[in-house]
C-alpha atoms as a PDB file:
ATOM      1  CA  UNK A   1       2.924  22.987  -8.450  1.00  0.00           C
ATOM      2  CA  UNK A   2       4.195  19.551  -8.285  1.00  0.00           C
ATOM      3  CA  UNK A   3       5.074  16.860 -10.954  1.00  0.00           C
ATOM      4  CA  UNK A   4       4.317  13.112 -10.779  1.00  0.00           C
ATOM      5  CA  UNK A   5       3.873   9.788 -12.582  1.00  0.00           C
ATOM      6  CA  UNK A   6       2.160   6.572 -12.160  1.00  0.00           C
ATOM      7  CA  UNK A   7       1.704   3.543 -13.876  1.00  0.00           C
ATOM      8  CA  UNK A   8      -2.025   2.129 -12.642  1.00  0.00           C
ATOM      9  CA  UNK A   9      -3.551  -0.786 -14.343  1.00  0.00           C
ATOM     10  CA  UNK A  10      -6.836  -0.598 -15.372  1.00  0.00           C
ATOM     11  CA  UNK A  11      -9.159  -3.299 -15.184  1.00  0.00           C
ATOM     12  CA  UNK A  12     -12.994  -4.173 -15.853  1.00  0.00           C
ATOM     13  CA  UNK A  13     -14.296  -2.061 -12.759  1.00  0.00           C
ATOM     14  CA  UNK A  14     -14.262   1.595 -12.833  1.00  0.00           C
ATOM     15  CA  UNK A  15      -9.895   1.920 -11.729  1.00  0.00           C
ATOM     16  CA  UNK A  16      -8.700   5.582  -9.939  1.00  0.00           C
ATOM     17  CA  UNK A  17      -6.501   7.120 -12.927  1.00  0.00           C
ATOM     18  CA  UNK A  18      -5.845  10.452 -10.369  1.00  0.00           C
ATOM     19  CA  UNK A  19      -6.564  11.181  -7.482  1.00  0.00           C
ATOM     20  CA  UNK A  20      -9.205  12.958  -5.780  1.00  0.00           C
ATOM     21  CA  UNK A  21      -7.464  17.191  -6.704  1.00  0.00           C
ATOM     22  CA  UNK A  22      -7.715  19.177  -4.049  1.00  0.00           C
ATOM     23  CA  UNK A  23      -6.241  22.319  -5.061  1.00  0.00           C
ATOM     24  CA  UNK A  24      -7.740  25.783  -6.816  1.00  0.00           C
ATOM     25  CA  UNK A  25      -5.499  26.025  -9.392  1.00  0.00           C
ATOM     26  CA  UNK A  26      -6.668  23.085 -11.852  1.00  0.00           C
ATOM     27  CA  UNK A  27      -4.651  19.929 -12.336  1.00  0.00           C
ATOM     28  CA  UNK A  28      -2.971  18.849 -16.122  1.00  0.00           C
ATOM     29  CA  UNK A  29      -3.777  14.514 -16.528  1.00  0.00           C
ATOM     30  CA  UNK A  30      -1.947  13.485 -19.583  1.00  0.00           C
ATOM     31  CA  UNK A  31      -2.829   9.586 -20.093  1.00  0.00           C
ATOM     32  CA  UNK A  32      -0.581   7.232 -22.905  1.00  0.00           C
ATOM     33  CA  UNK A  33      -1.992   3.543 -23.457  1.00  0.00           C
ATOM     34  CA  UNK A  34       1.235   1.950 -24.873  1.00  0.00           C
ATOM     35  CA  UNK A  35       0.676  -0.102 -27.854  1.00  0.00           C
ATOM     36  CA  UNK A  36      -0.123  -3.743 -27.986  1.00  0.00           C
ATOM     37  CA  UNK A  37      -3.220  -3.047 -25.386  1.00  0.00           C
ATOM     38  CA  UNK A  38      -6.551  -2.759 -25.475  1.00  0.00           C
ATOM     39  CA  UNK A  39      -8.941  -0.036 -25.288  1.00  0.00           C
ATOM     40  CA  UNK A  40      -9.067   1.626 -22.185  1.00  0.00           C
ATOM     41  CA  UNK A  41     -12.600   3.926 -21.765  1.00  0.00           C
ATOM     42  CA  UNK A  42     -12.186   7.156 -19.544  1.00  0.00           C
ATOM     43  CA  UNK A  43     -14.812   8.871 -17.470  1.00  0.00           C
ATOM     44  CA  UNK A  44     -16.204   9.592 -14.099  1.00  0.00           C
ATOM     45  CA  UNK A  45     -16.557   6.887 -11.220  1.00  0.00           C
ATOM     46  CA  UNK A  46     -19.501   5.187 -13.284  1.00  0.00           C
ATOM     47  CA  UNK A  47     -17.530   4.548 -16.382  1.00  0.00           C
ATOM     48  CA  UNK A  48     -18.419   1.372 -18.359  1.00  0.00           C
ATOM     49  CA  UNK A  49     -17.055  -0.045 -21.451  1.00  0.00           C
ATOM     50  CA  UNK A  50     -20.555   0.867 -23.072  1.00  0.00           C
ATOM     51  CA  UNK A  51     -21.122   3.872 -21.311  1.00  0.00           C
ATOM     52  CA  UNK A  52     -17.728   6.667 -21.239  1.00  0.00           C
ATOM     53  CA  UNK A  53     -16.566   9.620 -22.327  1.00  0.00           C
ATOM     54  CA  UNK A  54     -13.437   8.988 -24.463  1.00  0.00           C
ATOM     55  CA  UNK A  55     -12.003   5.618 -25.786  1.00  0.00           C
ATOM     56  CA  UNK A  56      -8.699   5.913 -25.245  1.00  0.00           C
ATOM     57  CA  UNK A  57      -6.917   3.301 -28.315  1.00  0.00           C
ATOM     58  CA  UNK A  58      -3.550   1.035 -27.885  1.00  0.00           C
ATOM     59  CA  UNK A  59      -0.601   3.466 -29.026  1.00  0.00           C
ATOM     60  CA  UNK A  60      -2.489   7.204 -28.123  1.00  0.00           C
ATOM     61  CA  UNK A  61      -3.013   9.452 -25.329  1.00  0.00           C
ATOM     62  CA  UNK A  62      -4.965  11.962 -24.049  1.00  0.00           C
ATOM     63  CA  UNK A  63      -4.714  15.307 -21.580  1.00  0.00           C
ATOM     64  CA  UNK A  64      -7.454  16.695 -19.198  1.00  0.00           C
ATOM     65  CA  UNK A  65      -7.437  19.716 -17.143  1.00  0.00           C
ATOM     66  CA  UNK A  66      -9.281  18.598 -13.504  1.00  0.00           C
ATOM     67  CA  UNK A  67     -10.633  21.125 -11.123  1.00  0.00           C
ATOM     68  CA  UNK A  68     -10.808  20.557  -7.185  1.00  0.00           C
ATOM     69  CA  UNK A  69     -13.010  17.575  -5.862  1.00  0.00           C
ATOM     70  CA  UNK A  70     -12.426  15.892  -9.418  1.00  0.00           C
ATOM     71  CA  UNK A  71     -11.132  12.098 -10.144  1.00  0.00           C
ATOM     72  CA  UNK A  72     -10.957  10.332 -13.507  1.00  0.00           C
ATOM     73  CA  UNK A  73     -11.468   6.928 -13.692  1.00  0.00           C
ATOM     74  CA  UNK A  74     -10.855   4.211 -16.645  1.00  0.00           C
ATOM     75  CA  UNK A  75     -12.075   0.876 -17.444  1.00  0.00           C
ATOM     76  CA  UNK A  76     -11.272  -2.267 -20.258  1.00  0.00           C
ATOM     77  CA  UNK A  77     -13.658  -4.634 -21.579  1.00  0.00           C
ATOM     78  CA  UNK A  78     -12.008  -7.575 -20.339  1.00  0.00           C
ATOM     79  CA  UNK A  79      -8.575  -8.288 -18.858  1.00  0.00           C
ATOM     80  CA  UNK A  80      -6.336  -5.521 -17.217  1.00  0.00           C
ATOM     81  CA  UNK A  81      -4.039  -2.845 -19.146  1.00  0.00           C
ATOM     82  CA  UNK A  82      -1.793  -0.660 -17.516  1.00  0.00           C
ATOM     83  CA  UNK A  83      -1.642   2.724 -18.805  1.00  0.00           C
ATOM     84  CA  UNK A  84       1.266   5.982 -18.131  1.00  0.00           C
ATOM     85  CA  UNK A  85       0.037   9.034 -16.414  1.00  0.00           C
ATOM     86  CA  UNK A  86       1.867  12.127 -16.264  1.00  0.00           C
ATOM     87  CA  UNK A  87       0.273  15.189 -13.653  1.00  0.00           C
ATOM     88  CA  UNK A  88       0.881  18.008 -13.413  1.00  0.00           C
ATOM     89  CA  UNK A  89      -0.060  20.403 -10.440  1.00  0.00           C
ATOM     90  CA  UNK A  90       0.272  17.242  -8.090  1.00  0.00           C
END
């Protein structure tokens, strides 16, 4: 398993926080939003800022275990936020 980092920014369409896994093992997503920025909302590829499944606050994070053909996506209410993901199994 592999170990990698990227910095996307998120903005108000659905933005590609990993990438499509393709392995059987599972992949680790661990997701910071750095203080001083705004809300970013987590889901699938239909993820609105009304309609998500975690809110992810300025200053916290969050980890997800992904399984093969799955992508997690993020989006802000307005303006763009860039946000620090760590994976694991890359």
């Amino acid at each position: 398993m592999g170990l990698s980092h990227s910095r996307p920014t998120i903005t108000t369409t659905a933005s590609q926080i990993s990438s499509n896994y393709g392995g059987k093992d599972g992949q680790s997503i661990s997701i910071q939003n750095p203080a001083g920025g705004s809300t970013v909302y987590i889901g699938g590829s239909t993820v609105t800022s009304s309609s998500y499944g975690y809110a992810l606050a300025e200053n916290s994070a969050m980890s997800i275990d992904l399984q093969y053909g799955e992508t997690l996506y993020g989006i802000v209410a307005s303006g763009t936020q860039q946000v620090n993901v760590l994976i694991q199994g890359a």
